[in-house]
PDB file of N, CA and C in Angstrom:
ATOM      1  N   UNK A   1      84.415  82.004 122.322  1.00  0.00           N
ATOM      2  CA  UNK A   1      84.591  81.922 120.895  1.00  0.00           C
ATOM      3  C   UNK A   1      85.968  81.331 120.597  1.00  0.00           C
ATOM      4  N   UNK A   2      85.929  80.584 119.511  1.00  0.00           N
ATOM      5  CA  UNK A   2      86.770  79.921 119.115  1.00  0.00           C
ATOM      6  C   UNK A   2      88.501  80.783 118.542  1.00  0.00           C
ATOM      7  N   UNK A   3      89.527  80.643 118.582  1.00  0.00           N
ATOM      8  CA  UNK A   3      90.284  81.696 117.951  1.00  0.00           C
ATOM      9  C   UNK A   3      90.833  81.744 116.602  1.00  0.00           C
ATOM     10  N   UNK A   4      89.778  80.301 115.589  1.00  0.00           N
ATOM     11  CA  UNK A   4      89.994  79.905 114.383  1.00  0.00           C
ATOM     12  C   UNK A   4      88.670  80.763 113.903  1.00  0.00           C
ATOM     13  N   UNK A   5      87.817  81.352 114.643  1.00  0.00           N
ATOM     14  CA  UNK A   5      87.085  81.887 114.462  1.00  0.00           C
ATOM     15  C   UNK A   5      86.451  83.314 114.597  1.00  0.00           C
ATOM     16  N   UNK A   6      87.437  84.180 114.971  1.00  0.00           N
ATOM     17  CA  UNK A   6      87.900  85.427 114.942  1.00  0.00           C
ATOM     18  C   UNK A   6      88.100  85.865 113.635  1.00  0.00           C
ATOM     19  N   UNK A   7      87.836  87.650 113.726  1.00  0.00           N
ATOM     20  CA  UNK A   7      87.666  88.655 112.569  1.00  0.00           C
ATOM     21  C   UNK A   7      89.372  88.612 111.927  1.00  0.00           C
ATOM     22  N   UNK A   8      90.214  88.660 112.608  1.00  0.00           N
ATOM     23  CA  UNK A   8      91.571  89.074 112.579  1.00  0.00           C
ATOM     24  C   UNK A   8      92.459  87.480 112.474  1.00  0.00           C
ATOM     25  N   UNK A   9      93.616  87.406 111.931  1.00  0.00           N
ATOM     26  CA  UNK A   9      94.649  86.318 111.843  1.00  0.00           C
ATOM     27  C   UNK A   9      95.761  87.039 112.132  1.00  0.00           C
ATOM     28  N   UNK A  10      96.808  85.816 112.748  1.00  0.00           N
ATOM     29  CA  UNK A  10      98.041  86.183 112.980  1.00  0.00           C
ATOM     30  C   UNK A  10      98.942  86.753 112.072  1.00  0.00           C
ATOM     31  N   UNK A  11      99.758  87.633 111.900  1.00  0.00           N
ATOM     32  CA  UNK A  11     100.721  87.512 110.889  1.00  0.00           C
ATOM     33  C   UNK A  11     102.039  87.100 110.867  1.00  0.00           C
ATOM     34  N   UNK A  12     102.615  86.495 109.676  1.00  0.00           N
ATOM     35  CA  UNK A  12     104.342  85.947 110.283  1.00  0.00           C
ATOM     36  C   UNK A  12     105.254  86.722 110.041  1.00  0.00           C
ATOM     37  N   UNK A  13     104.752  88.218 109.230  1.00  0.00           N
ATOM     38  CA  UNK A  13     105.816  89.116 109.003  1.00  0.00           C
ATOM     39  C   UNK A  13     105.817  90.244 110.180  1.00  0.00           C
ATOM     40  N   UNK A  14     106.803  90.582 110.277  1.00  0.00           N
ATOM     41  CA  UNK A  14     106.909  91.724 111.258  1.00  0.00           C
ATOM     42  C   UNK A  14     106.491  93.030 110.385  1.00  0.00           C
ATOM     43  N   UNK A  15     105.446  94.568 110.735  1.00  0.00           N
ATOM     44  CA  UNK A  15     105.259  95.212 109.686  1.00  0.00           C
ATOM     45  C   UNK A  15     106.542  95.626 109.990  1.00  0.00           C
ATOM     46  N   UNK A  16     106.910  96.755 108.743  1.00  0.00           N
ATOM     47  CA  UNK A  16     108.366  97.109 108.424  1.00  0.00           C
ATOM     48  C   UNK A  16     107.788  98.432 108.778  1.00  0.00           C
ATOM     49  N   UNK A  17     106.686  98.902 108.416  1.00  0.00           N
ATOM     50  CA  UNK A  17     106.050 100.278 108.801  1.00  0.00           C
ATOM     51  C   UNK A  17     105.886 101.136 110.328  1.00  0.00           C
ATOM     52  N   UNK A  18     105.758 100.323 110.652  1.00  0.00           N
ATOM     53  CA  UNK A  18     105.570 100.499 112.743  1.00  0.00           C
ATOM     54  C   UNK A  18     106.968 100.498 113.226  1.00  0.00           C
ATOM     55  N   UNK A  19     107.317 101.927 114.392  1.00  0.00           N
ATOM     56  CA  UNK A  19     108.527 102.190 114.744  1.00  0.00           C
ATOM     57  C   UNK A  19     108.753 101.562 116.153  1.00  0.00           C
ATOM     58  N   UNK A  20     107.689 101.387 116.521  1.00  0.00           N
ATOM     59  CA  UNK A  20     107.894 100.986 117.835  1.00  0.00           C
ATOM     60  C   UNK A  20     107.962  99.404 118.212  1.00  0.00           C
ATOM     61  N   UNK A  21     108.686  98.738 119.275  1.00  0.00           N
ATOM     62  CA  UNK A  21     108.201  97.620 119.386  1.00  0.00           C
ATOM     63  C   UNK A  21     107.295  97.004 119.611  1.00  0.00           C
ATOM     64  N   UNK A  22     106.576  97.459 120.725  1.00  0.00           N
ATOM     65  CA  UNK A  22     105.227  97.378 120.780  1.00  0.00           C
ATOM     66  C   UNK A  22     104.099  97.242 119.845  1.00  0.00           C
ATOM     67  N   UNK A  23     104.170  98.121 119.317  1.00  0.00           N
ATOM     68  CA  UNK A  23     103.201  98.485 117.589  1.00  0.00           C
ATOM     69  C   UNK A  23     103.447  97.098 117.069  1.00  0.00           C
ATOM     70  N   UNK A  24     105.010  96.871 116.409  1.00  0.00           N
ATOM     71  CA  UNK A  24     105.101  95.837 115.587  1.00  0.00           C
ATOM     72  C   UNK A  24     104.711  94.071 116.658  1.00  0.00           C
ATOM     73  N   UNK A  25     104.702  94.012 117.886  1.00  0.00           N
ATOM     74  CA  UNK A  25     103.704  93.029 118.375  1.00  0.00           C
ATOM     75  C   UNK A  25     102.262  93.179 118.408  1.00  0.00           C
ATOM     76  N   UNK A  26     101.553  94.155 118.388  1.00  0.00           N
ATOM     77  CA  UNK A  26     100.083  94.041 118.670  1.00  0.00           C
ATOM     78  C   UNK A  26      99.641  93.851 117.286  1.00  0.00           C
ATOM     79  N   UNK A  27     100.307  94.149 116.206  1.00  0.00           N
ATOM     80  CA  UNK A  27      99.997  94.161 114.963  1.00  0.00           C
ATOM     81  C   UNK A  27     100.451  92.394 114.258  1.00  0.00           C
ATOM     82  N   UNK A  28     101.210  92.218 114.467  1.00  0.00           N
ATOM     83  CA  UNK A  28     101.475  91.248 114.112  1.00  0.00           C
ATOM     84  C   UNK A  28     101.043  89.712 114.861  1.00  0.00           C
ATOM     85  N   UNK A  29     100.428  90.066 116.274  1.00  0.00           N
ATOM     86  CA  UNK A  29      99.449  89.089 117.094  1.00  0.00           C
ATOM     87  C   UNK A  29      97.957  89.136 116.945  1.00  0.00           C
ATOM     88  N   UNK A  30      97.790  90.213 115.684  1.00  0.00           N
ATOM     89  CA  UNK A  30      95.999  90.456 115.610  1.00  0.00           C
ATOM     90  C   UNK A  30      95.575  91.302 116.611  1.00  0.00           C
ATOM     91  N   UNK A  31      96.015  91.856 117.758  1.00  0.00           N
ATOM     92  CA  UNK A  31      95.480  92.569 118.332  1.00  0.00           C
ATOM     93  C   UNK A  31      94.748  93.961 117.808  1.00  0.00           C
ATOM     94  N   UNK A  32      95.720  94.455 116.997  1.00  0.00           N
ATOM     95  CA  UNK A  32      95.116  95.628 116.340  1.00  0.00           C
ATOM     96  C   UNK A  32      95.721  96.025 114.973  1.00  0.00           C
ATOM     97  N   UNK A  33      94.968  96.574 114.377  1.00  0.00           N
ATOM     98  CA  UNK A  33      95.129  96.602 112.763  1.00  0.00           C
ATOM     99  C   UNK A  33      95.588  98.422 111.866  1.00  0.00           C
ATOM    100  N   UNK A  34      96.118  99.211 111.548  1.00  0.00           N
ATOM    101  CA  UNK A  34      96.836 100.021 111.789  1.00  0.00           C
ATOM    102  C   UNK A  34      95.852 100.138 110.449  1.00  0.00           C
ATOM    103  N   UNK A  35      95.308 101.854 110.537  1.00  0.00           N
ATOM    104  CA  UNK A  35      94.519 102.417 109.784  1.00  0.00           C
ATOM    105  C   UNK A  35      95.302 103.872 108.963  1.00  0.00           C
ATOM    106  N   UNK A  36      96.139 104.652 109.815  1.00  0.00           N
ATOM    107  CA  UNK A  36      96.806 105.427 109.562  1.00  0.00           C
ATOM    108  C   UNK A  36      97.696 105.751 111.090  1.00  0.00           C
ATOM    109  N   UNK A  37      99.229 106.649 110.396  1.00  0.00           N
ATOM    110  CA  UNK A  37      99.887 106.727 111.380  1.00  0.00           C
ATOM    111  C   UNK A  37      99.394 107.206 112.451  1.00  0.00           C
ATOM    112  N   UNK A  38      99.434 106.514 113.600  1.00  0.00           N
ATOM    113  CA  UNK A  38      99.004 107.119 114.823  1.00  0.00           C
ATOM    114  C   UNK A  38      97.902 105.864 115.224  1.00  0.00           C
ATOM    115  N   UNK A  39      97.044 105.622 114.360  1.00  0.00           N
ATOM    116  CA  UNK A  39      95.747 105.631 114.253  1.00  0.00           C
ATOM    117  C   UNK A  39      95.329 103.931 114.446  1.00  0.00           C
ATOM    118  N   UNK A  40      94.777 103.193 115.268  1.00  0.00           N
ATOM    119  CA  UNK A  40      94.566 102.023 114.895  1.00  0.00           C
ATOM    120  C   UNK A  40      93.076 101.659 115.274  1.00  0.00           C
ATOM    121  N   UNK A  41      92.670 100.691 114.679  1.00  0.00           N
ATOM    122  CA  UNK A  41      92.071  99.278 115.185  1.00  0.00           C
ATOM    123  C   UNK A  41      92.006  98.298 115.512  1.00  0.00           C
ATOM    124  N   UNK A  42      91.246  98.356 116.596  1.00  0.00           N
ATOM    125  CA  UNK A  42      91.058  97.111 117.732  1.00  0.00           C
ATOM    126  C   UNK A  42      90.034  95.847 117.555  1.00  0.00           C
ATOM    127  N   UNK A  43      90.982  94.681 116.786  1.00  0.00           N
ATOM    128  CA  UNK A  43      90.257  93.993 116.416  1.00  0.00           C
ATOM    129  C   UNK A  43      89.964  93.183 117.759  1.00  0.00           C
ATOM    130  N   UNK A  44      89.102  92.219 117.682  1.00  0.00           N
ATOM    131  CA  UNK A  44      88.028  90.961 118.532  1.00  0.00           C
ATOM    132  C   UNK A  44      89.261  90.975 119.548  1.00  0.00           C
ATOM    133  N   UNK A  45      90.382  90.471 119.388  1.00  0.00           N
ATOM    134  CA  UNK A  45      91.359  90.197 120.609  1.00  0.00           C
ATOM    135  C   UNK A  45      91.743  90.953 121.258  1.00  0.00           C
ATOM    136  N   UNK A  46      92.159  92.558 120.610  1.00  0.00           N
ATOM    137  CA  UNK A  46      92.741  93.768 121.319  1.00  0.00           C
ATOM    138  C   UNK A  46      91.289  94.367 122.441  1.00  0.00           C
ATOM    139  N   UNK A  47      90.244  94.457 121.398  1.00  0.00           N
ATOM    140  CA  UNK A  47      89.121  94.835 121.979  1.00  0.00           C
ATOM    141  C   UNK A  47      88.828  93.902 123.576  1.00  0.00           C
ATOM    142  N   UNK A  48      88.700  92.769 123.350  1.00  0.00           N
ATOM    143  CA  UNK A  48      88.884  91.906 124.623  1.00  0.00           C
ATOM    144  C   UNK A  48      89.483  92.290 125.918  1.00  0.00           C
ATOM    145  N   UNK A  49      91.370  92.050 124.839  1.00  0.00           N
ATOM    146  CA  UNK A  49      92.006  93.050 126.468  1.00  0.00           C
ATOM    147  C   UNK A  49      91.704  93.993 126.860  1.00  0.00           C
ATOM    148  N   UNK A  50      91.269  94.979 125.766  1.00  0.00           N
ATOM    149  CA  UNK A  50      91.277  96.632 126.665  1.00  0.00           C
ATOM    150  C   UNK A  50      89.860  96.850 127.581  1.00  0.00           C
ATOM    151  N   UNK A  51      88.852  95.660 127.284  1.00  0.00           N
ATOM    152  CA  UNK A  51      87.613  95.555 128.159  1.00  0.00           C
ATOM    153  C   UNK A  51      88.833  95.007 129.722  1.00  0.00           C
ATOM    154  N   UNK A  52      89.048  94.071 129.514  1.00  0.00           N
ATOM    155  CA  UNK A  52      89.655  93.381 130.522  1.00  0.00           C
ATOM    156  C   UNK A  52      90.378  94.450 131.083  1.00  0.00           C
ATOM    157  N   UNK A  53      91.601  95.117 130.665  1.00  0.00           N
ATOM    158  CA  UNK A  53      91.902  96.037 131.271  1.00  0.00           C
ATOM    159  C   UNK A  53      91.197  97.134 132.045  1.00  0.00           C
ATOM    160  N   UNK A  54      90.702  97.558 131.367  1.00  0.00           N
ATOM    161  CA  UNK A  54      89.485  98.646 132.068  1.00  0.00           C
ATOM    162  C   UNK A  54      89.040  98.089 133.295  1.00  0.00           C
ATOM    163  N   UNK A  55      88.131  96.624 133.040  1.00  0.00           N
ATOM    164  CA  UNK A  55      87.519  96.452 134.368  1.00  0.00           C
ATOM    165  C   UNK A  55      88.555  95.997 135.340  1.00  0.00           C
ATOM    166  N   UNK A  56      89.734  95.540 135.128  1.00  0.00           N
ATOM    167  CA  UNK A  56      90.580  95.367 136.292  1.00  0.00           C
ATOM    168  C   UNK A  56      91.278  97.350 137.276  1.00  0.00           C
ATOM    169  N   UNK A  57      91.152  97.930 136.334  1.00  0.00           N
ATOM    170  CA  UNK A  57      91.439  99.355 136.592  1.00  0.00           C
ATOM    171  C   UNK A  57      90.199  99.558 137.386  1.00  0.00           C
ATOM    172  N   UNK A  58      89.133  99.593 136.833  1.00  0.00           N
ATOM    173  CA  UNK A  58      87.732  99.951 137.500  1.00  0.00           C
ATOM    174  C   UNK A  58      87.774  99.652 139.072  1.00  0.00           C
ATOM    175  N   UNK A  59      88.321  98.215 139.307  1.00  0.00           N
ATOM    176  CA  UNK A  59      88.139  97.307 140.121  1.00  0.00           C
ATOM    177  C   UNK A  59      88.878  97.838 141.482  1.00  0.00           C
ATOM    178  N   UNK A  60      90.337  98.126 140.933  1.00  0.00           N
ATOM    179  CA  UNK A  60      91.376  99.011 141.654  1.00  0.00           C
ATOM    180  C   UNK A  60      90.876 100.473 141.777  1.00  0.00           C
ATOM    181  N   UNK A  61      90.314 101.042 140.826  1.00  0.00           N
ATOM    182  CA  UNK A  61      89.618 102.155 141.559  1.00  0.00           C
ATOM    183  C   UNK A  61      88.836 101.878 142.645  1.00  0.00           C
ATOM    184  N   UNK A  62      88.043 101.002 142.341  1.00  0.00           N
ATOM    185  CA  UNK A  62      86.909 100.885 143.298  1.00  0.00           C
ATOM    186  C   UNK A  62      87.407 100.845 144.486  1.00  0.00           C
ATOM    187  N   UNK A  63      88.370 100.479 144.843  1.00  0.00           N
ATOM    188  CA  UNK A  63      88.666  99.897 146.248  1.00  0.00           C
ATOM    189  C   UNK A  63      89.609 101.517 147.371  1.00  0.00           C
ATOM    190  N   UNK A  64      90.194 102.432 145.975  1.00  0.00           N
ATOM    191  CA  UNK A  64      90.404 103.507 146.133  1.00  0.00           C
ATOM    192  C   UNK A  64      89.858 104.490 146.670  1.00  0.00           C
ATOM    193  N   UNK A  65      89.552 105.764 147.179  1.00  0.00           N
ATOM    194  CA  UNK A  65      88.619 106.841 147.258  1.00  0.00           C
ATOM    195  C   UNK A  65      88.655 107.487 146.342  1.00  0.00           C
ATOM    196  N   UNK A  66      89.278 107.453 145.256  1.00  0.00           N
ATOM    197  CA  UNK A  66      88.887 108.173 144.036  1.00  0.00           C
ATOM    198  C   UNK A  66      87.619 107.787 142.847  1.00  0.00           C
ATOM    199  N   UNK A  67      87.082 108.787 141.832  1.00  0.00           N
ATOM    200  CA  UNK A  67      86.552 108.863 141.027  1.00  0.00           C
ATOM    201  C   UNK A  67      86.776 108.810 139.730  1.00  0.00           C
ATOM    202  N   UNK A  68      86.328 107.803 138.985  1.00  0.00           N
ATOM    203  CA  UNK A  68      86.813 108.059 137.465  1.00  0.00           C
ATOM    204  C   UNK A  68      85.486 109.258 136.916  1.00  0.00           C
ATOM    205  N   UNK A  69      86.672 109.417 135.482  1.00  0.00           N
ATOM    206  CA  UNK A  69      86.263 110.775 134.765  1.00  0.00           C
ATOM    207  C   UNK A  69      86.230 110.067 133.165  1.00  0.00           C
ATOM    208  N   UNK A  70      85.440 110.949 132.315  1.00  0.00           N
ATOM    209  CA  UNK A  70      85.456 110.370 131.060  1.00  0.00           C
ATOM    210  C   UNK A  70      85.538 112.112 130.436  1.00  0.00           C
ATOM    211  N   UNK A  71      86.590 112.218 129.350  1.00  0.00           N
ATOM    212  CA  UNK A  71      86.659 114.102 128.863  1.00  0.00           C
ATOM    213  C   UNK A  71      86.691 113.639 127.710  1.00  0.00           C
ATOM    214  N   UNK A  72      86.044 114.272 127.115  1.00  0.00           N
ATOM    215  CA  UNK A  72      85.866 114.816 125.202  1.00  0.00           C
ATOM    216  C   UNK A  72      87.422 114.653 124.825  1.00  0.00           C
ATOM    217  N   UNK A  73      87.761 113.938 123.483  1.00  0.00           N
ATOM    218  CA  UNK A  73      88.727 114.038 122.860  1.00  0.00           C
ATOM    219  C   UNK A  73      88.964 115.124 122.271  1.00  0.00           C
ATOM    220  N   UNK A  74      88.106 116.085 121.623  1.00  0.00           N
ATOM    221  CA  UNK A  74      88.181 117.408 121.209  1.00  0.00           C
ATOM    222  C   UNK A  74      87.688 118.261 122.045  1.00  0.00           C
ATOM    223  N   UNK A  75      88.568 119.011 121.682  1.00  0.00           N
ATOM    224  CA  UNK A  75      88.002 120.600 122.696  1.00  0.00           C
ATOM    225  C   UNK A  75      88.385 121.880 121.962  1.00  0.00           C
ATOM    226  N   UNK A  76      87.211 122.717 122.157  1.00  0.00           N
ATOM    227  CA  UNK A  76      87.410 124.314 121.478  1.00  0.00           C
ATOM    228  C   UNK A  76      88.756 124.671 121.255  1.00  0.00           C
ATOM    229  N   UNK A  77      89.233 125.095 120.338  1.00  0.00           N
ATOM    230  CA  UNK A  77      90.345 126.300 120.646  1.00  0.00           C
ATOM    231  C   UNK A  77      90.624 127.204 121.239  1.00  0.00           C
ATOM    232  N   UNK A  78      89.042 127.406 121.856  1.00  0.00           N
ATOM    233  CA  UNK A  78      89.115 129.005 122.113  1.00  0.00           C
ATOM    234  C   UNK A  78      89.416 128.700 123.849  1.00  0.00           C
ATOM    235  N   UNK A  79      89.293 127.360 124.246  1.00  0.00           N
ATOM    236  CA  UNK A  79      90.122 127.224 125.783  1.00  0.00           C
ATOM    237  C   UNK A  79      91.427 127.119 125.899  1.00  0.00           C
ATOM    238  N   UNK A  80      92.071 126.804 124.801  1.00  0.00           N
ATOM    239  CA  UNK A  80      93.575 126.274 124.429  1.00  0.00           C
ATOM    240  C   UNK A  80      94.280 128.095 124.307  1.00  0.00           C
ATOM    241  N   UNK A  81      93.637 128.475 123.485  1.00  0.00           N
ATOM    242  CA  UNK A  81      93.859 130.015 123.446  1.00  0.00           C
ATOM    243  C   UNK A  81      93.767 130.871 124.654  1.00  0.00           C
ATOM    244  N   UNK A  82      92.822 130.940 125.367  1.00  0.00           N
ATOM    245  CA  UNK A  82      92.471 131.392 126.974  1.00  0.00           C
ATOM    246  C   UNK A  82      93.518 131.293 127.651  1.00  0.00           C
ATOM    247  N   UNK A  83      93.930 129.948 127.472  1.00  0.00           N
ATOM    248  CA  UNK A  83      94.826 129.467 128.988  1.00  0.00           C
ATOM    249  C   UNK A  83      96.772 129.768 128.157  1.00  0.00           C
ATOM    250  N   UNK A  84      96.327 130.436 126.787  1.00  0.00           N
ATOM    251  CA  UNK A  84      97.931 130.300 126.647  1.00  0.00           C
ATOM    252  C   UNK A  84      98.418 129.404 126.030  1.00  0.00           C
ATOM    253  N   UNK A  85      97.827 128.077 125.450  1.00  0.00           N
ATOM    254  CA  UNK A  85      98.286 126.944 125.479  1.00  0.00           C
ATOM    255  C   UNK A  85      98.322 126.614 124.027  1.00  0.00           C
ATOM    256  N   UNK A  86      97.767 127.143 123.100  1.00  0.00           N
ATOM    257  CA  UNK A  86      97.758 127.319 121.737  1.00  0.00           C
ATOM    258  C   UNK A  86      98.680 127.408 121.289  1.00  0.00           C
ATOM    259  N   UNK A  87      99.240 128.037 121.193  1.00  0.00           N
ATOM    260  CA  UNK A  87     100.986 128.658 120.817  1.00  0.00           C
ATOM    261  C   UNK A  87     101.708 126.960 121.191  1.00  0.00           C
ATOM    262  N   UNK A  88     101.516 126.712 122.129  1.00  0.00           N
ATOM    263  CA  UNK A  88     103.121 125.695 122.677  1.00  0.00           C
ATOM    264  C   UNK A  88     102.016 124.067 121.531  1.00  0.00           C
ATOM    265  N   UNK A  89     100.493 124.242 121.727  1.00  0.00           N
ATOM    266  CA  UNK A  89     100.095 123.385 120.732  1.00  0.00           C
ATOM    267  C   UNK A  89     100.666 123.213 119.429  1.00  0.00           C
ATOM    268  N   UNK A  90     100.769 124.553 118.779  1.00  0.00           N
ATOM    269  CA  UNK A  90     101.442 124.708 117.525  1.00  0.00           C
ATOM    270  C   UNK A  90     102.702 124.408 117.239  1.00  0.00           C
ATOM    271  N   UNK A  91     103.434 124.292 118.030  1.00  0.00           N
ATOM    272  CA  UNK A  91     104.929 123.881 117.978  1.00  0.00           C
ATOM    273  C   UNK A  91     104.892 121.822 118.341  1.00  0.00           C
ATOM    274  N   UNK A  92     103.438 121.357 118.596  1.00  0.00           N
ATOM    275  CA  UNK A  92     103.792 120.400 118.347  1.00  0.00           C
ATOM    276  C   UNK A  92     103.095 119.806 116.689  1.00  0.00           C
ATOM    277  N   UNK A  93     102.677 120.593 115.782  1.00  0.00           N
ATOM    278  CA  UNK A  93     102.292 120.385 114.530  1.00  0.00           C
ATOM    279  C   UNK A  93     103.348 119.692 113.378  1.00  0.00           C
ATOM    280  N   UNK A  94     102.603 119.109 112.902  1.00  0.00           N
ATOM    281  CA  UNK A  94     103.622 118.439 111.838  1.00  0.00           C
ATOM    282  C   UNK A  94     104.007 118.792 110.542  1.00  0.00           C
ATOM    283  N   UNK A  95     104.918 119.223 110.081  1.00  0.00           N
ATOM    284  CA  UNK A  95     105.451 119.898 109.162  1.00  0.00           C
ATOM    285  C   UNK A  95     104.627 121.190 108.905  1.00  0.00           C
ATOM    286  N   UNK A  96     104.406 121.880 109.734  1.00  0.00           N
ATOM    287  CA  UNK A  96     103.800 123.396 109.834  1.00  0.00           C
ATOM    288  C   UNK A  96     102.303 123.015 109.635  1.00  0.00           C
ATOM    289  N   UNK A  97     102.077 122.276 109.681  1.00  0.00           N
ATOM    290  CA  UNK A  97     100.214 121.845 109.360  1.00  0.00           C
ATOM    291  C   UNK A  97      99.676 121.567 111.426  1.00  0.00           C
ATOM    292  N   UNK A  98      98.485 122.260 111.450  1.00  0.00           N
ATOM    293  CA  UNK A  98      98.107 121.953 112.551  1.00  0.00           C
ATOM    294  C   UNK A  98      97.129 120.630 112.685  1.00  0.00           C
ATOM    295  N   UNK A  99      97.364 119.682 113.958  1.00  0.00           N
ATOM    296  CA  UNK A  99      97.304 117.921 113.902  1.00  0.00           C
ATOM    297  C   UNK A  99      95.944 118.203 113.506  1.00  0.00           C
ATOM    298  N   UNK A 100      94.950 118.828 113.917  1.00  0.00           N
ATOM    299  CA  UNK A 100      93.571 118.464 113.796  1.00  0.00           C
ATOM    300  C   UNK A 100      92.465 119.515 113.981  1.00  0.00           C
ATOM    301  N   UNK A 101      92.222 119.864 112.382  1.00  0.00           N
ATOM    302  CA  UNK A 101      90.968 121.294 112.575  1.00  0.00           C
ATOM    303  C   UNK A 101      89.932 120.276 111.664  1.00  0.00           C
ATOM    304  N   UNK A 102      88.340 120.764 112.376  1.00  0.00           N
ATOM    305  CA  UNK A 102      87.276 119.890 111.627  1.00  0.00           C
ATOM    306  C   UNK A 102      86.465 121.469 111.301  1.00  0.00           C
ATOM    307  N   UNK A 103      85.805 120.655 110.278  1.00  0.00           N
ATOM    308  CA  UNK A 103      84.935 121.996 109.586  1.00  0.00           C
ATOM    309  C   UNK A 103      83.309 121.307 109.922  1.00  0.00           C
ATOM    310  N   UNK A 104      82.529 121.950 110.264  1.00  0.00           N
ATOM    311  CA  UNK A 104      80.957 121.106 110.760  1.00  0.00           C
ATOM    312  C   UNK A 104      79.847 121.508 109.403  1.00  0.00           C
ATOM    313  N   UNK A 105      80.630 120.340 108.411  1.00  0.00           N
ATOM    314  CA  UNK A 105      79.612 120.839 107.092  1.00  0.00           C
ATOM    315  C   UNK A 105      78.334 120.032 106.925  1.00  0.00           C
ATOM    316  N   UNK A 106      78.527 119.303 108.079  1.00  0.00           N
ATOM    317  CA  UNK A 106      76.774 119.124 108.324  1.00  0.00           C
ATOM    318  C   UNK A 106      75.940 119.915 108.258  1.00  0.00           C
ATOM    319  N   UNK A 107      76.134 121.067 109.023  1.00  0.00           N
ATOM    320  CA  UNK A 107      75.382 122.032 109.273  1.00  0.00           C
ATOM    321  C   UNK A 107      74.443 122.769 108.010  1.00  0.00           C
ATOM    322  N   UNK A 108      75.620 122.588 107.179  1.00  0.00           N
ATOM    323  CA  UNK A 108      74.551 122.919 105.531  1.00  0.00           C
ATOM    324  C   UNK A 108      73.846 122.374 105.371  1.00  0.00           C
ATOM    325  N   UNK A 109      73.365 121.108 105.784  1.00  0.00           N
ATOM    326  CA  UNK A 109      72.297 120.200 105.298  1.00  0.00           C
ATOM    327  C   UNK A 109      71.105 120.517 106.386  1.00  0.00           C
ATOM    328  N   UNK A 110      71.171 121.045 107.417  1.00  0.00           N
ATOM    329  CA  UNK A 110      70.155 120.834 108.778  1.00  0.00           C
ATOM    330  C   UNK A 110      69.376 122.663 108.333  1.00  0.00           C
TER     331      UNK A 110
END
């Protein structure tokens, strides 16, 4: 595919928003498009590399004796709590708010 013909365009400003250097190149080369802090998207070009990356990782595994693993981004509380680990979680929260509780209000509808 053509690169006049891609979802994403270059930009000539540097964002002023992004702290890192990094951030302010992938953002400003189209690689990825910044949704909220922390938080991005991987447009047509970023998406590309991180395939590319992967399978060159894959590749180097392969040749390894090890196994890749794939783990849930979320996990219970109630293992974080078990092992102790809750508490030192909470001290990494942001302005006394904890990073991430979901409520499953699907469930009202089923």
């Amino acid at each position: 595919m053509r690169f006049s013909k891609f979802f994403a365009k270059t930009k000539r400003q540097i964002p002023s928003d992004e702290e890192t250097p990094g951030a302010k190149l992938l953002v400003k080369a189209g690689f990825v498009s910044k949704l909220a802090s922390g938080l991005y998207n991987f447009l047509p070009l970023g998406l590309m590399s991180l395939k590319k990356i992967k399978k060159t990782i894959g590749i180097e595994l392969g040749k390894a004796p090890v196994c890749e693993i794939l783990t849930p981004i979320l996990h219970p509380a109630k293992f974080w709590k078990d092992s102790g680990r809750f508490r030192i979680w909470l001290s990494f929260s942001v302005c006394g708010h904890v990073l991430c509780r979901l409520r499953l209000e699907w469930l009202r509808f089923h």
